[in-house]
C-alpha atoms as a PDB file:
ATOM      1  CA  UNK A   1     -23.471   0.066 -64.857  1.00  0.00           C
ATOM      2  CA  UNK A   2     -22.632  -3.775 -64.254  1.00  0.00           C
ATOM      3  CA  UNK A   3     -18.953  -4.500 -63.216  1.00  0.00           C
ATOM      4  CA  UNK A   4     -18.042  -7.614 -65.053  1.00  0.00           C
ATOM      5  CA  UNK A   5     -15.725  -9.913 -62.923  1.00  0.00           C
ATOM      6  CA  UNK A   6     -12.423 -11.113 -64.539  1.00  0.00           C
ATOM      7  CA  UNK A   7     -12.471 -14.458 -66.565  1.00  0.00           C
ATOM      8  CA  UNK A   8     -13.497 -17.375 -65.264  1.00  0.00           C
ATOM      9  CA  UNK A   9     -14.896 -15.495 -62.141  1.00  0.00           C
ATOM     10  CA  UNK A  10     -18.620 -15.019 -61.735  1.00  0.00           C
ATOM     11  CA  UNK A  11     -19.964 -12.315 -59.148  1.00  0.00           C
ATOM     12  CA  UNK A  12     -22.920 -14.516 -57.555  1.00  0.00           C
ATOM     13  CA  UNK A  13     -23.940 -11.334 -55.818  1.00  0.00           C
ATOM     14  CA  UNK A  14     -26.475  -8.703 -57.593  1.00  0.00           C
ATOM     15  CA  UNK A  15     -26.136  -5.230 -58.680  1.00  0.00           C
ATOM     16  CA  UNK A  16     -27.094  -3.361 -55.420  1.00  0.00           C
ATOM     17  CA  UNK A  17     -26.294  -5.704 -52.131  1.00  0.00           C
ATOM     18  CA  UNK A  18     -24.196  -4.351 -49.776  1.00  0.00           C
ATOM     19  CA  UNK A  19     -21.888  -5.914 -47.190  1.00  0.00           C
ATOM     20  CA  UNK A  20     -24.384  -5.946 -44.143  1.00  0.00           C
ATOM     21  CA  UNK A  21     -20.896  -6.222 -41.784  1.00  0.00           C
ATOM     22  CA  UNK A  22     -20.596  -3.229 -39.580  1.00  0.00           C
ATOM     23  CA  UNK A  23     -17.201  -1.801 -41.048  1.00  0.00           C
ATOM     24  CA  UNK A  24     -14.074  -2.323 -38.513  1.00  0.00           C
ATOM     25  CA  UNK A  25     -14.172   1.271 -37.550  1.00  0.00           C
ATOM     26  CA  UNK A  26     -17.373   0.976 -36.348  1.00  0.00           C
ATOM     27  CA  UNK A  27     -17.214  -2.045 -34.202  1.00  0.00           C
ATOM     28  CA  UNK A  28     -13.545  -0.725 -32.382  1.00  0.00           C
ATOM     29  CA  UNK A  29     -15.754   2.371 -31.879  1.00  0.00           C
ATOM     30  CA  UNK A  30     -18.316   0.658 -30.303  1.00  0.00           C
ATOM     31  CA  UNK A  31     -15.522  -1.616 -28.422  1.00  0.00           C
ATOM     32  CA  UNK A  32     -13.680   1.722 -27.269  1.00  0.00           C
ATOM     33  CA  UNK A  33     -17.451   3.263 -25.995  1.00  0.00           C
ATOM     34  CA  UNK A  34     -18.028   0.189 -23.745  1.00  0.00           C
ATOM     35  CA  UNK A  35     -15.221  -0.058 -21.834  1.00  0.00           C
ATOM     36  CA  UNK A  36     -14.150   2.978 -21.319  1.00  0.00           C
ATOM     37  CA  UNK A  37     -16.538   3.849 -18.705  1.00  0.00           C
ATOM     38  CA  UNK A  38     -16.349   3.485 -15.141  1.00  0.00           C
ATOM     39  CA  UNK A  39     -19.250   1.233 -13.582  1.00  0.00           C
ATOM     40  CA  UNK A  40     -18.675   3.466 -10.351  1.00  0.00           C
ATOM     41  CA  UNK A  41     -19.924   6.513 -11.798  1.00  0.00           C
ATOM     42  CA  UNK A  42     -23.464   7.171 -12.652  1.00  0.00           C
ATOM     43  CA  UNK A  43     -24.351   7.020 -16.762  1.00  0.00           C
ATOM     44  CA  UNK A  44     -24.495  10.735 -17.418  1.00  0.00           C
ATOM     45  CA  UNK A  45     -21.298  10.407 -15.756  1.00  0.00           C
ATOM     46  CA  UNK A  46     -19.024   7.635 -17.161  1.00  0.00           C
ATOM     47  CA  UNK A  47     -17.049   8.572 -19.762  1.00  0.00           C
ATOM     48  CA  UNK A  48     -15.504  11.693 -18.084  1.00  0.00           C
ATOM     49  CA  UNK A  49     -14.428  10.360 -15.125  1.00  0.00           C
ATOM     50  CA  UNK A  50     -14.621  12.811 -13.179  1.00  0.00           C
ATOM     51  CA  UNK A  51     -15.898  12.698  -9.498  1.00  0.00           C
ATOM     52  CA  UNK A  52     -19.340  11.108  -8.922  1.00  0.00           C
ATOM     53  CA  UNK A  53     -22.173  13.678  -9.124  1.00  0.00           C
ATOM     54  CA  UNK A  54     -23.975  14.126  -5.776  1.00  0.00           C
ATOM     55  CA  UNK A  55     -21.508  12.496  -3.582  1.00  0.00           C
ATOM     56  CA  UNK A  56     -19.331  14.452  -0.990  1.00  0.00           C
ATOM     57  CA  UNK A  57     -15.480  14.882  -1.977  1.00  0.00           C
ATOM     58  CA  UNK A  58     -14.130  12.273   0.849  1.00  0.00           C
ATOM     59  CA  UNK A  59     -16.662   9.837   2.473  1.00  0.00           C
ATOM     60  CA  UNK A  60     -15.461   7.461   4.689  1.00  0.00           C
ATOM     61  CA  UNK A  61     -11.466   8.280   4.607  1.00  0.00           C
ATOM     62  CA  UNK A  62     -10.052   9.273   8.045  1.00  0.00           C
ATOM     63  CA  UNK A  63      -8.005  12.717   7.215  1.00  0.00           C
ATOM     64  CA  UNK A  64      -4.423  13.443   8.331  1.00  0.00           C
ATOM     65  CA  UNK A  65      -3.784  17.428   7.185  1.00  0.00           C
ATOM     66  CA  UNK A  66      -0.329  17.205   8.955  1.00  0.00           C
ATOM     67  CA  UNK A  67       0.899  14.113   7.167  1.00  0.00           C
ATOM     68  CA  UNK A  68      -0.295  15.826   3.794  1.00  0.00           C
ATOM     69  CA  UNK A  69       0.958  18.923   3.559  1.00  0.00           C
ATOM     70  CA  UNK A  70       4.160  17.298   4.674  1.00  0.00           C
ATOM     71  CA  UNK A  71       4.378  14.875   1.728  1.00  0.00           C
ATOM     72  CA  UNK A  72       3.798  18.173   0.051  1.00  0.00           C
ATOM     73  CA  UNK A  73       6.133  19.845   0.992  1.00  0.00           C
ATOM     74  CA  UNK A  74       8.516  16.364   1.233  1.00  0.00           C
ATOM     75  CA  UNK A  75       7.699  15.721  -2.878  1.00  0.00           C
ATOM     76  CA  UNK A  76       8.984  19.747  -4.731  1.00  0.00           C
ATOM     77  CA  UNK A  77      12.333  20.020  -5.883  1.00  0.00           C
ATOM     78  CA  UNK A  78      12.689  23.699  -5.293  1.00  0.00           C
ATOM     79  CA  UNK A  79      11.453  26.342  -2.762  1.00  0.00           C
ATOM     80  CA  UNK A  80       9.687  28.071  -5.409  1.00  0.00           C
ATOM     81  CA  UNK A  81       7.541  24.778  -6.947  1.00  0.00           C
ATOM     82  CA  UNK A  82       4.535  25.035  -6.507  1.00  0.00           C
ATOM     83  CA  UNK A  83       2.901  22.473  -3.997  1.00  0.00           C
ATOM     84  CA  UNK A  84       1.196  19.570  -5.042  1.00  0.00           C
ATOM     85  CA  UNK A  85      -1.198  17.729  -2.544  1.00  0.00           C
ATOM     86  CA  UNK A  86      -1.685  13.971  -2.410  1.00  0.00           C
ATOM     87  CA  UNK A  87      -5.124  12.569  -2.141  1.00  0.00           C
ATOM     88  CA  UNK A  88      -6.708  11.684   0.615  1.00  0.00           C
ATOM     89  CA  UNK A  89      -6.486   8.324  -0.443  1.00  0.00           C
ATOM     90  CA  UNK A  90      -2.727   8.534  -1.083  1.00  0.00           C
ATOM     91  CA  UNK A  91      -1.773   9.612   2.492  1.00  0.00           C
ATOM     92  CA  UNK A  92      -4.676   6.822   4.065  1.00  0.00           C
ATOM     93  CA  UNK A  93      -2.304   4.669   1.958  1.00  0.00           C
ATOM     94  CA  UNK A  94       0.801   5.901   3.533  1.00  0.00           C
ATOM     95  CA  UNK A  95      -0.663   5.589   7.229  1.00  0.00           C
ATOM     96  CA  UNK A  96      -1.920   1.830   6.510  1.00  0.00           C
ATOM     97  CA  UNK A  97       1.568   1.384   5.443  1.00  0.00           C
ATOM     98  CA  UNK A  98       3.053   2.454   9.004  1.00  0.00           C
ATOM     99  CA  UNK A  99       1.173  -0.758  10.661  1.00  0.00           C
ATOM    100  CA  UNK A 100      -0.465   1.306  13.121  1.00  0.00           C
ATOM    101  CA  UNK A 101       1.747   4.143  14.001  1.00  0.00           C
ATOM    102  CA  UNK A 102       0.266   7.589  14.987  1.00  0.00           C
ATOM    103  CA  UNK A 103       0.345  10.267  12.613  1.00  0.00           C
ATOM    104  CA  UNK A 104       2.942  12.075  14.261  1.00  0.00           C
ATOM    105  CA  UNK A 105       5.292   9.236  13.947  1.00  0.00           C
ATOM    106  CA  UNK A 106       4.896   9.140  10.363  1.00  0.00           C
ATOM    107  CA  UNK A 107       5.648  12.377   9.920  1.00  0.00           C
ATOM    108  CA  UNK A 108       8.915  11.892  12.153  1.00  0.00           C
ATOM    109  CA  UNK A 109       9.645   9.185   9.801  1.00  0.00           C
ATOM    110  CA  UNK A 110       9.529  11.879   6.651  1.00  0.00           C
ATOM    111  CA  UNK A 111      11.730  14.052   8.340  1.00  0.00           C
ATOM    112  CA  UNK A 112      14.439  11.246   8.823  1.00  0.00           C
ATOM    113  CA  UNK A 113      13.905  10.403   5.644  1.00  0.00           C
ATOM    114  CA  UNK A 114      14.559  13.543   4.401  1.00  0.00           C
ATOM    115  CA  UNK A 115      17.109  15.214   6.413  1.00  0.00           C
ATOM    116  CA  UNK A 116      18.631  12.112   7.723  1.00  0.00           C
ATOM    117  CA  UNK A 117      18.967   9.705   5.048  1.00  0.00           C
ATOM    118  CA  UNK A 118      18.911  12.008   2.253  1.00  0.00           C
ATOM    119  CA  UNK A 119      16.117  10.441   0.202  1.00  0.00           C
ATOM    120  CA  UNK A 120      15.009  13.625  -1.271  1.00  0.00           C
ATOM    121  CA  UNK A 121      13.308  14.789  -4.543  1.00  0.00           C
ATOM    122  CA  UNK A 122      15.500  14.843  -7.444  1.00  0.00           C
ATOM    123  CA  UNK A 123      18.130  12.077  -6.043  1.00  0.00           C
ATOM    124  CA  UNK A 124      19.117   8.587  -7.046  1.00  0.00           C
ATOM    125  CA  UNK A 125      17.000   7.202  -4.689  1.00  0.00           C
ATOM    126  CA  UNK A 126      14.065   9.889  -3.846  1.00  0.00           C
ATOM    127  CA  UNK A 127      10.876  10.120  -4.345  1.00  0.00           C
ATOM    128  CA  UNK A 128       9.593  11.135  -8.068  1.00  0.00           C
ATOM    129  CA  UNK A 129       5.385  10.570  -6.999  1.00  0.00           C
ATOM    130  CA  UNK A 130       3.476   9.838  -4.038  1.00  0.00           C
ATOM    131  CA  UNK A 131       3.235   6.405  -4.829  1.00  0.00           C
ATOM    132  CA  UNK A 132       7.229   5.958  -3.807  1.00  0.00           C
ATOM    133  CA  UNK A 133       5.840   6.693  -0.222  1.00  0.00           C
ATOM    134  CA  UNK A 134       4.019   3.128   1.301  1.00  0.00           C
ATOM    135  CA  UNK A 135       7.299   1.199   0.218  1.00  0.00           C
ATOM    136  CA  UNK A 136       9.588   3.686   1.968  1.00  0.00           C
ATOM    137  CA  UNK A 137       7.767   4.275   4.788  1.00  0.00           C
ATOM    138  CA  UNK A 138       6.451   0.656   5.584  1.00  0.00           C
ATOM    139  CA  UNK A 139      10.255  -0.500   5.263  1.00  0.00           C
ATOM    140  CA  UNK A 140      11.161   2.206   7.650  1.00  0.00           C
ATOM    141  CA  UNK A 141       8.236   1.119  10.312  1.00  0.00           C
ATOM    142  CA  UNK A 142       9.523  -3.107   9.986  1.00  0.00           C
ATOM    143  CA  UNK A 143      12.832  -2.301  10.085  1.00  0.00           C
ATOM    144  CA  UNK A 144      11.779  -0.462  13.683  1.00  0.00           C
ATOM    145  CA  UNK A 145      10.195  -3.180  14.807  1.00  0.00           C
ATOM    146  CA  UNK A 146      12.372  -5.871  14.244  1.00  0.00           C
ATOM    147  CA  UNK A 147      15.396  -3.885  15.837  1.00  0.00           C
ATOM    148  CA  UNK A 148      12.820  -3.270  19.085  1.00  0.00           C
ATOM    149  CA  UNK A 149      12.216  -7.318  18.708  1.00  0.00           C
ATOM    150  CA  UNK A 150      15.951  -8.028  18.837  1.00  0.00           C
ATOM    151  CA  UNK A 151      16.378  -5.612  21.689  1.00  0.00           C
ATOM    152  CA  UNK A 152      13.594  -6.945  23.959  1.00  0.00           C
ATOM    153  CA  UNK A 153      12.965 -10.808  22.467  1.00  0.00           C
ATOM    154  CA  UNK A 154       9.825 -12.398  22.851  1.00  0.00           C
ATOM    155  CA  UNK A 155       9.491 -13.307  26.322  1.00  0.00           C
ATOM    156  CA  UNK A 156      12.135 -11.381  28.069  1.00  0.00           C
ATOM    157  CA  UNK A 157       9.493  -9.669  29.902  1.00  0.00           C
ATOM    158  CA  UNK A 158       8.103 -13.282  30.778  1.00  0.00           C
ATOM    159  CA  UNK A 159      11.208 -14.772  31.968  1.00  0.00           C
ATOM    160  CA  UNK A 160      12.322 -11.651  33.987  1.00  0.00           C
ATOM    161  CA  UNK A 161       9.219 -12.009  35.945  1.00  0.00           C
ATOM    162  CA  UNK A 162       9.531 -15.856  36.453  1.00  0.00           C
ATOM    163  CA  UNK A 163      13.193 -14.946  37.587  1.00  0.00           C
ATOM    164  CA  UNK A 164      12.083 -12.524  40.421  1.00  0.00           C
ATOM    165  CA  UNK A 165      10.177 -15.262  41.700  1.00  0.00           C
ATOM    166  CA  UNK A 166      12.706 -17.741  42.009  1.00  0.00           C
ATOM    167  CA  UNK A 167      13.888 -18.731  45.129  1.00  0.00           C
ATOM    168  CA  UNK A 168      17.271 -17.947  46.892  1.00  0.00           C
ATOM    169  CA  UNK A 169      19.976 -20.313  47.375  1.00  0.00           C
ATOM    170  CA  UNK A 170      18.812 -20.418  51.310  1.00  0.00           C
ATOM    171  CA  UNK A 171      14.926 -21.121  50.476  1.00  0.00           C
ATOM    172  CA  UNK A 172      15.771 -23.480  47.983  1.00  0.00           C
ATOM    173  CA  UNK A 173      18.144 -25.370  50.537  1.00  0.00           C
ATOM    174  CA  UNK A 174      15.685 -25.087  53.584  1.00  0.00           C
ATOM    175  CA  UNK A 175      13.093 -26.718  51.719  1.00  0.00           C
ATOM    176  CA  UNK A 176      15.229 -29.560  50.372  1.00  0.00           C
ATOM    177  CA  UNK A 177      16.695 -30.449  53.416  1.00  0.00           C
ATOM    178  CA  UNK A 178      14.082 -32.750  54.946  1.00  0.00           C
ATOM    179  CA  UNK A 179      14.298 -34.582  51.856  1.00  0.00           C
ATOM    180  CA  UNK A 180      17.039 -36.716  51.992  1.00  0.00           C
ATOM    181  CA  UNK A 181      18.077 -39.027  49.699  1.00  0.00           C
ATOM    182  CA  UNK A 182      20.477 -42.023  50.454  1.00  0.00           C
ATOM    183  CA  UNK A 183      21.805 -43.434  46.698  1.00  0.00           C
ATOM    184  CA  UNK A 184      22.535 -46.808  48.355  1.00  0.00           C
ATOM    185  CA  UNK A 185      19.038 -47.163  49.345  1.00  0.00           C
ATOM    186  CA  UNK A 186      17.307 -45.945  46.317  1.00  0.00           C
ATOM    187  CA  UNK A 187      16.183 -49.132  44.491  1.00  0.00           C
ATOM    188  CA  UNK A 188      13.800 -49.290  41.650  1.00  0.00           C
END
């Protein structure tokens, strides 16, 4: 059968040719398949997203098993949650955060937090993820060091050593006194 085109309208294309387009469902597929993969992974890998095959769980990250079971334990609302573990990279995160501190100062810091300040789960201000952590905790660790900076000022140290070798009133004077100077006689 030949479709005849309305008045005045003439249908230059043939019986039998199709729109060689890809249709629009076709090219968003395609669009989708391409970037959602990860370029990490290998290819029988990618779209999953799952760990890499063939590579260990944690290479490279420096582990801190006190610090993360207590952001574990820090993070449930009640004693009967079940706990939930950050990753590894999560609590190397958390110690880059504390600008060098040792792990067991970090986990001091969680305590104050927690029993001191009252961030806790479930509050205005506490934590709802792991990712609430750096902020906190990297706030904490400036605000320490700038109250240790105000106590003991850059230099203190430096001048209380210059000031132990200053001279008494008696040195000072015994050494001056064979200079002598006359303010009549000084002329320039």
């Amino acid at each position: 059968m030949k479709k005849t085109a309305p008045e005045g309208v003439q249908d230059p294309a043939p019986e039998g040719v199709k729109n060689p387009a890809p249709k629009e469902s076709q090219i968003e597929e395609s669009h989708y398949k391409e970037t959602n993969t990860d370029l990490d992974c290998p290819t029988a890998n990618r779209t999953k997203r799952d760990s890499q095959s063939g590579v260990p769980k944690a290479v490279g990250c420096k582990e801190y098993p006190r610090l993360r079971e207590m952001l574990a334990r820090y993070i449930i609302s009640a004693p009967d949650d079940e706990l939930v573990y950050p990753s590894d990279r999560q609590v190397v995160d958390i110690m880059d955060s504390a600008g060098g501190a040792s792990e067991d100062d970090v986990v001091l810091c969680l305590a104050y937090l927690y029993n001191e300040r009252g961030l806790r789960p479930g509050t205005r201000n506490g934590p709802r993820m792991f990712s609430w952590f750096p902020t906190v905790v990297s706030d904490y660790f400036k605000r320490k060091r700038e109250r240790e900076e105000v106590a003991n000022p850059i230099g203190y140290h430096a001048w209380a050593d210059r000031n132990e070798t200053r001279l008494n009133r008696a040195q000072f004077e015994s050494m001056t006194d064979a200079i002598e100077i006359d303010g009549s006689e000084w002329k320039v």
